[in-house]
N, C-alpha and C. Protein backbone atom coordinates (compact mmCIF):
# COMPACT_ATOMS: atom_id res chain seq x y z
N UNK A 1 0.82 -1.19 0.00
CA UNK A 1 0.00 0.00 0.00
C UNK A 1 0.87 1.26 0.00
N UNK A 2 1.67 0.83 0.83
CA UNK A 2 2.66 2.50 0.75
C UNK A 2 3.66 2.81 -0.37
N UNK A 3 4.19 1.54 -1.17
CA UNK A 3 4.58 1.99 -2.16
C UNK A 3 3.73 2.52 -3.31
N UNK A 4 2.70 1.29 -3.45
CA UNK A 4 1.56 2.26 -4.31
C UNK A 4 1.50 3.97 -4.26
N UNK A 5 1.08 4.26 -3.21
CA UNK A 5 0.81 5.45 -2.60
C UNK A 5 2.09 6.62 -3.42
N UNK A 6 3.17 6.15 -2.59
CA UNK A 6 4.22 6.83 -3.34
C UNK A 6 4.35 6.68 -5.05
N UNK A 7 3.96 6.07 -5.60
CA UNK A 7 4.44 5.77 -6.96
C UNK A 7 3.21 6.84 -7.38
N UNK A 8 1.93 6.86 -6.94
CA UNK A 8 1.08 7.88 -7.38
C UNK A 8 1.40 9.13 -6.68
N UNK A 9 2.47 9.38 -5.55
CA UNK A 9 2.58 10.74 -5.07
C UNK A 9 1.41 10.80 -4.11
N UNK A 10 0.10 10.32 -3.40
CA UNK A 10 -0.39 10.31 -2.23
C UNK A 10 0.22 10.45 -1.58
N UNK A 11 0.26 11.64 -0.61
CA UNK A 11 0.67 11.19 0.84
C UNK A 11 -0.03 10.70 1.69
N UNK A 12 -0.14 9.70 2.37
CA UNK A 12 -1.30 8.87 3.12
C UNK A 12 -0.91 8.95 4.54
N UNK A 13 0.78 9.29 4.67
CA UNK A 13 1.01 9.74 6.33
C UNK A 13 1.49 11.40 5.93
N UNK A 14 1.48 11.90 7.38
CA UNK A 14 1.74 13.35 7.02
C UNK A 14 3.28 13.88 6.79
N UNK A 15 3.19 14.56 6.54
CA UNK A 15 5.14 14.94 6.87
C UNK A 15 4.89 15.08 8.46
N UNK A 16 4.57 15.81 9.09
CA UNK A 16 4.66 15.77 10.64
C UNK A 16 4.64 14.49 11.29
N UNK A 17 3.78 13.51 10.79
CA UNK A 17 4.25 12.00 11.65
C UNK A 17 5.20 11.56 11.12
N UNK A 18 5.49 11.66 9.92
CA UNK A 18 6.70 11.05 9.43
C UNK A 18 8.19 11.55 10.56
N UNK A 19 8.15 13.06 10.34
CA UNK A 19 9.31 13.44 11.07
C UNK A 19 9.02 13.08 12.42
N UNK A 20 7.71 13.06 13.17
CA UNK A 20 8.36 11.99 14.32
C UNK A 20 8.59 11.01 14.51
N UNK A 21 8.29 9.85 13.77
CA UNK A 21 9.01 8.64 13.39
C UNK A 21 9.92 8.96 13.07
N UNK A 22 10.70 9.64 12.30
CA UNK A 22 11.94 9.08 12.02
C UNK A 22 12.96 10.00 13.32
N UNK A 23 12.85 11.12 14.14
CA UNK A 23 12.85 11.69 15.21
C UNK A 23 12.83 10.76 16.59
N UNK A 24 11.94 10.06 16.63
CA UNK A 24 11.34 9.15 17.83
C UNK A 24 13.40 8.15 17.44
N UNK A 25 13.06 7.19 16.10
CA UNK A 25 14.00 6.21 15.64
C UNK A 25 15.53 6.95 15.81
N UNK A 26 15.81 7.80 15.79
CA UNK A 26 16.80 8.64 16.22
C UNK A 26 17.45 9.01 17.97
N UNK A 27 16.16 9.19 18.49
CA UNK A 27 16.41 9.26 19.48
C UNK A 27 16.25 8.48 20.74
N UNK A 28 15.12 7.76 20.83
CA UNK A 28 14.45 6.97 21.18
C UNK A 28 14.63 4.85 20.66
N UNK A 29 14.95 5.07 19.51
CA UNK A 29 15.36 3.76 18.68
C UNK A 29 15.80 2.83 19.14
N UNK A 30 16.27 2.51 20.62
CA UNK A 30 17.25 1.31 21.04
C UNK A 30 15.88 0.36 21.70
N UNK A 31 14.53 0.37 21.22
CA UNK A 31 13.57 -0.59 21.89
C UNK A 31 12.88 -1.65 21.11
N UNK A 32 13.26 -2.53 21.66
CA UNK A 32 11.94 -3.99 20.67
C UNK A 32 11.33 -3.35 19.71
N UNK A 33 10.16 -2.34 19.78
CA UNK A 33 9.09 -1.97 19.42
C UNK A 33 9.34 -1.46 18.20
N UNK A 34 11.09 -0.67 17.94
CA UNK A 34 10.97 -0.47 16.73
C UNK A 34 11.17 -1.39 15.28
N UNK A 35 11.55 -2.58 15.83
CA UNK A 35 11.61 -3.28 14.65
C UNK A 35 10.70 -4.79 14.67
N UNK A 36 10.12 -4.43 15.95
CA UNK A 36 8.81 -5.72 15.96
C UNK A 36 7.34 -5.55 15.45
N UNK A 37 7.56 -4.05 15.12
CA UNK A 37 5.86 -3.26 14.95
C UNK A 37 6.03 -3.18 13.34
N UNK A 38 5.14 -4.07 12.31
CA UNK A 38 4.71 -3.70 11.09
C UNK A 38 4.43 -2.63 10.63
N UNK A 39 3.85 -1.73 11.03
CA UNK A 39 3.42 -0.98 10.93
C UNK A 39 3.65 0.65 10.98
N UNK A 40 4.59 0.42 12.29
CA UNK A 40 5.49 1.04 12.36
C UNK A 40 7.15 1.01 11.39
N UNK A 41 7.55 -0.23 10.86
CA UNK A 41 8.80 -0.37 10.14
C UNK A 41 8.20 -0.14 8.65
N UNK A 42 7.12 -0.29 8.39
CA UNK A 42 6.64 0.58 6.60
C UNK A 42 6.60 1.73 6.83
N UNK A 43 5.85 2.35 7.60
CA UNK A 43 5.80 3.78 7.88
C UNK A 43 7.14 4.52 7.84
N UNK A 44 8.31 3.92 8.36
CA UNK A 44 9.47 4.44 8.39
C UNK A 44 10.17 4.62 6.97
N UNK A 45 9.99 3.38 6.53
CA UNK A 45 10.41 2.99 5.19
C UNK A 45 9.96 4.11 3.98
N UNK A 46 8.82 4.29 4.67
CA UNK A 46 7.40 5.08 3.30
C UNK A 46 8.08 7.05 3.94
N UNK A 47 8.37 6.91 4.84
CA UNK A 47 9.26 8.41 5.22
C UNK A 47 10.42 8.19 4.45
N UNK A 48 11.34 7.58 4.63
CA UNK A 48 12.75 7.87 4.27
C UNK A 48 12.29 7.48 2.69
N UNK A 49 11.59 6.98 1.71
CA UNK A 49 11.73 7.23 0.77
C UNK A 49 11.08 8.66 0.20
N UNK A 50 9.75 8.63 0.83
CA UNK A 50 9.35 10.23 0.26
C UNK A 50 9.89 11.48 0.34
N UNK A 51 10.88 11.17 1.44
CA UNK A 51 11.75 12.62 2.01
C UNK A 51 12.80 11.97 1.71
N UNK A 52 13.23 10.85 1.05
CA UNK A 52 14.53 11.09 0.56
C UNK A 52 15.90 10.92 1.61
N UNK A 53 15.38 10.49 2.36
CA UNK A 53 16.65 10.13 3.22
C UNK A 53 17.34 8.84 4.07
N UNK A 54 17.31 7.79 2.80
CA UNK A 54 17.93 6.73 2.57
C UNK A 54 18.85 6.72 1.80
N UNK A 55 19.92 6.41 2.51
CA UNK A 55 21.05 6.13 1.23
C UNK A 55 22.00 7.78 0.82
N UNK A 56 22.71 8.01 0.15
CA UNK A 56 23.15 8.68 -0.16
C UNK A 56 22.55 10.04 -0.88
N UNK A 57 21.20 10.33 -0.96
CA UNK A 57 20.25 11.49 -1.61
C UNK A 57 20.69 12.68 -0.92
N UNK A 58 20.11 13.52 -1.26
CA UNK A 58 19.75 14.63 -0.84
C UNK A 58 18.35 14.88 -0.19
N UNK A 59 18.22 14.86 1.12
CA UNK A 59 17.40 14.80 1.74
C UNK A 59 16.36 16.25 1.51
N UNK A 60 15.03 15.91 1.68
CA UNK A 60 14.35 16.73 1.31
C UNK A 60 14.37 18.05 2.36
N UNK A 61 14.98 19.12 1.67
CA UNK A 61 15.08 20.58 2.50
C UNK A 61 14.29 20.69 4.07
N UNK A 62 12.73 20.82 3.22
CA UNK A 62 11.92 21.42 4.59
C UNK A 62 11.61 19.82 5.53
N UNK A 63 11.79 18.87 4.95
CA UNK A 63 11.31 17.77 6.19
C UNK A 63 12.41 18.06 6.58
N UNK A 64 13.85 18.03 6.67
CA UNK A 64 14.83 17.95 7.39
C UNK A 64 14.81 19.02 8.63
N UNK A 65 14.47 20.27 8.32
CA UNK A 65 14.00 20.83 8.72
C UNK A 65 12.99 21.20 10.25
N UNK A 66 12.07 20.13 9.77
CA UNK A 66 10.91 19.87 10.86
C UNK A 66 11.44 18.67 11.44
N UNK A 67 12.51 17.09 10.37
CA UNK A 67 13.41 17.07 11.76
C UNK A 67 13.61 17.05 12.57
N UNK A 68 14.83 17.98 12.33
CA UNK A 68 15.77 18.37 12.92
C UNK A 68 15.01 18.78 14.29
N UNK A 69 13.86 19.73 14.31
CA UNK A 69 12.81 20.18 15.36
C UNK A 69 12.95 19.25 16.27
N UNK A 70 11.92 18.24 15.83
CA UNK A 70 11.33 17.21 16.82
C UNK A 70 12.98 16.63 17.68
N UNK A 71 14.09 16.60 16.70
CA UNK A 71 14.95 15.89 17.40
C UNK A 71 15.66 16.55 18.74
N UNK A 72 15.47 17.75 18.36
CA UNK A 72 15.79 18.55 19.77
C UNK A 72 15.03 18.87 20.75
N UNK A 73 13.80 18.36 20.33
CA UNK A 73 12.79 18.99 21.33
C UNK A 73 12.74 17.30 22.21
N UNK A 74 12.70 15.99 21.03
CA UNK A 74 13.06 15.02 22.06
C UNK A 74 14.50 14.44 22.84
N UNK A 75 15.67 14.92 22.29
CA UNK A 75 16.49 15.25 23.47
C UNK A 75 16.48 16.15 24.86
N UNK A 76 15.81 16.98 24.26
CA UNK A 76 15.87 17.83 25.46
C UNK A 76 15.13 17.41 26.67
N UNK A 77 13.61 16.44 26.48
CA UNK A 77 13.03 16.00 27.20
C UNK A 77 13.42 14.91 27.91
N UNK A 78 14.31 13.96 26.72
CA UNK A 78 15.06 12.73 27.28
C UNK A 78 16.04 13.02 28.50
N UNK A 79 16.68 14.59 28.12
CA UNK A 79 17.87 14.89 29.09
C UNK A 79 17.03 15.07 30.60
N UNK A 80 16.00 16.15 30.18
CA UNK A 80 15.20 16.85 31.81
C UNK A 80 14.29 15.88 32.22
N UNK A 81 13.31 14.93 31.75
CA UNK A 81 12.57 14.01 32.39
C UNK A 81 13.17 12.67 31.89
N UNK A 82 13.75 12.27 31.01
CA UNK A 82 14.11 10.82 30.44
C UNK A 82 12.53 10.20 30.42
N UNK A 83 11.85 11.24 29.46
CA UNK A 83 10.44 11.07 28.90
C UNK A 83 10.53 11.30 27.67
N UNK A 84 9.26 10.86 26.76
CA UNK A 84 8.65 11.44 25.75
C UNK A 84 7.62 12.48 25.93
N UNK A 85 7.39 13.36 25.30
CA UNK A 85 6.52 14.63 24.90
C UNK A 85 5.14 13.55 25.07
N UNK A 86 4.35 13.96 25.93
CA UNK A 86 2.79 13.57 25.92
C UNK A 86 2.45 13.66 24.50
N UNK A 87 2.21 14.12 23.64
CA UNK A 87 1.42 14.14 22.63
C UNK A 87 2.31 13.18 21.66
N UNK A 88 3.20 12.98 21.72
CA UNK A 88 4.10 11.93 21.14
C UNK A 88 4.15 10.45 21.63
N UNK A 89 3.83 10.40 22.78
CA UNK A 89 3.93 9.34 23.42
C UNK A 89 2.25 9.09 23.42
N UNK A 90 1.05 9.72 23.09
CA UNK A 90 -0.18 9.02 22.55
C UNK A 90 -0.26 8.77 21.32
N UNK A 91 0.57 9.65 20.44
CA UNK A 91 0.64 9.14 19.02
C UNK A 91 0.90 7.88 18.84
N UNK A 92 2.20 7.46 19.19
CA UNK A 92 2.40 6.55 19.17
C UNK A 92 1.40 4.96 19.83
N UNK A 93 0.81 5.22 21.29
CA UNK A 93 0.12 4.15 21.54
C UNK A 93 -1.02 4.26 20.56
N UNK A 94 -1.45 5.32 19.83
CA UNK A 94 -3.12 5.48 19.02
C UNK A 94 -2.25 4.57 17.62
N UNK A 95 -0.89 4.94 17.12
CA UNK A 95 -1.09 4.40 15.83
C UNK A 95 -0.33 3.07 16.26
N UNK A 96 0.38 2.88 17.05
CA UNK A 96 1.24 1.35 17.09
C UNK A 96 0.59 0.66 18.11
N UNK A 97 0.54 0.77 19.09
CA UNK A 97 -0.45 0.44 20.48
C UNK A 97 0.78 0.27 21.64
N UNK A 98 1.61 0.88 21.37
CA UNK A 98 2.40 0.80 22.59
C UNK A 98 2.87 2.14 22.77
N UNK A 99 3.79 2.56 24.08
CA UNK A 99 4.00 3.84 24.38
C UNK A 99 5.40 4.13 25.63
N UNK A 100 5.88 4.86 25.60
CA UNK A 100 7.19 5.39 26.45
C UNK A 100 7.03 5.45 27.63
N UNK A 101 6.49 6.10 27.87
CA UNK A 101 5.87 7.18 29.22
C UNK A 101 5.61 5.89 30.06
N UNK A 102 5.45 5.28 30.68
CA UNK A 102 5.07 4.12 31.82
C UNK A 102 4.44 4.72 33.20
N UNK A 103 4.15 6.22 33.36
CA UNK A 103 3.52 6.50 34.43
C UNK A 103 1.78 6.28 34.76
């Protein structure tokens, strides 16, 4: 489905979830969940090809961009609570069914 999607140019995920998936996998990345969840490992796949940042490309300007964002905004949280951002950490249990936060 997601290559379909791409081959017609649909975007069927947004650039904003994309960059936190690939944001979350950056920062967050050392857990089971990222390479046991289907759903989650196309989604990743269906980012780094639409934005271009697999492999040796030139990554697409403005996603890098928004990024780059999320990646500092989830270090910074990792450093002061060694949490995820609430609204990141329901994204994730609404689209994968699991989640960070354990409180």
């Amino acid at each position: 489905m997601y290559e379909s999607a791409l081959a017609v140019g649909l975007p069927i995920v947004s650039r904003e979830t994309c960059a936190i998936i690939c944001a979350m996998l950056l920062v967050w990345g050392n857990t089971e969940e990222f390479t046991h969840n289907h759903r989650l490992v196309c989604e990743l796949q269906y980012a780094q090809k639409r934005f271009r940042i697999e492999g040796s490309e030139s990554p697409d300007a403005d996603f890098a961009l928004i990024l780059q964002s999320y990646v500092c905004q989830l270090e910074l949280m990792q450093q002061r609570e060694d949490k995820v951002p609430d609204h990141i950490d329901a994204m994730f249990r609404e689209r994968y069914g699991f989640h960070f936060n354990k409180d």
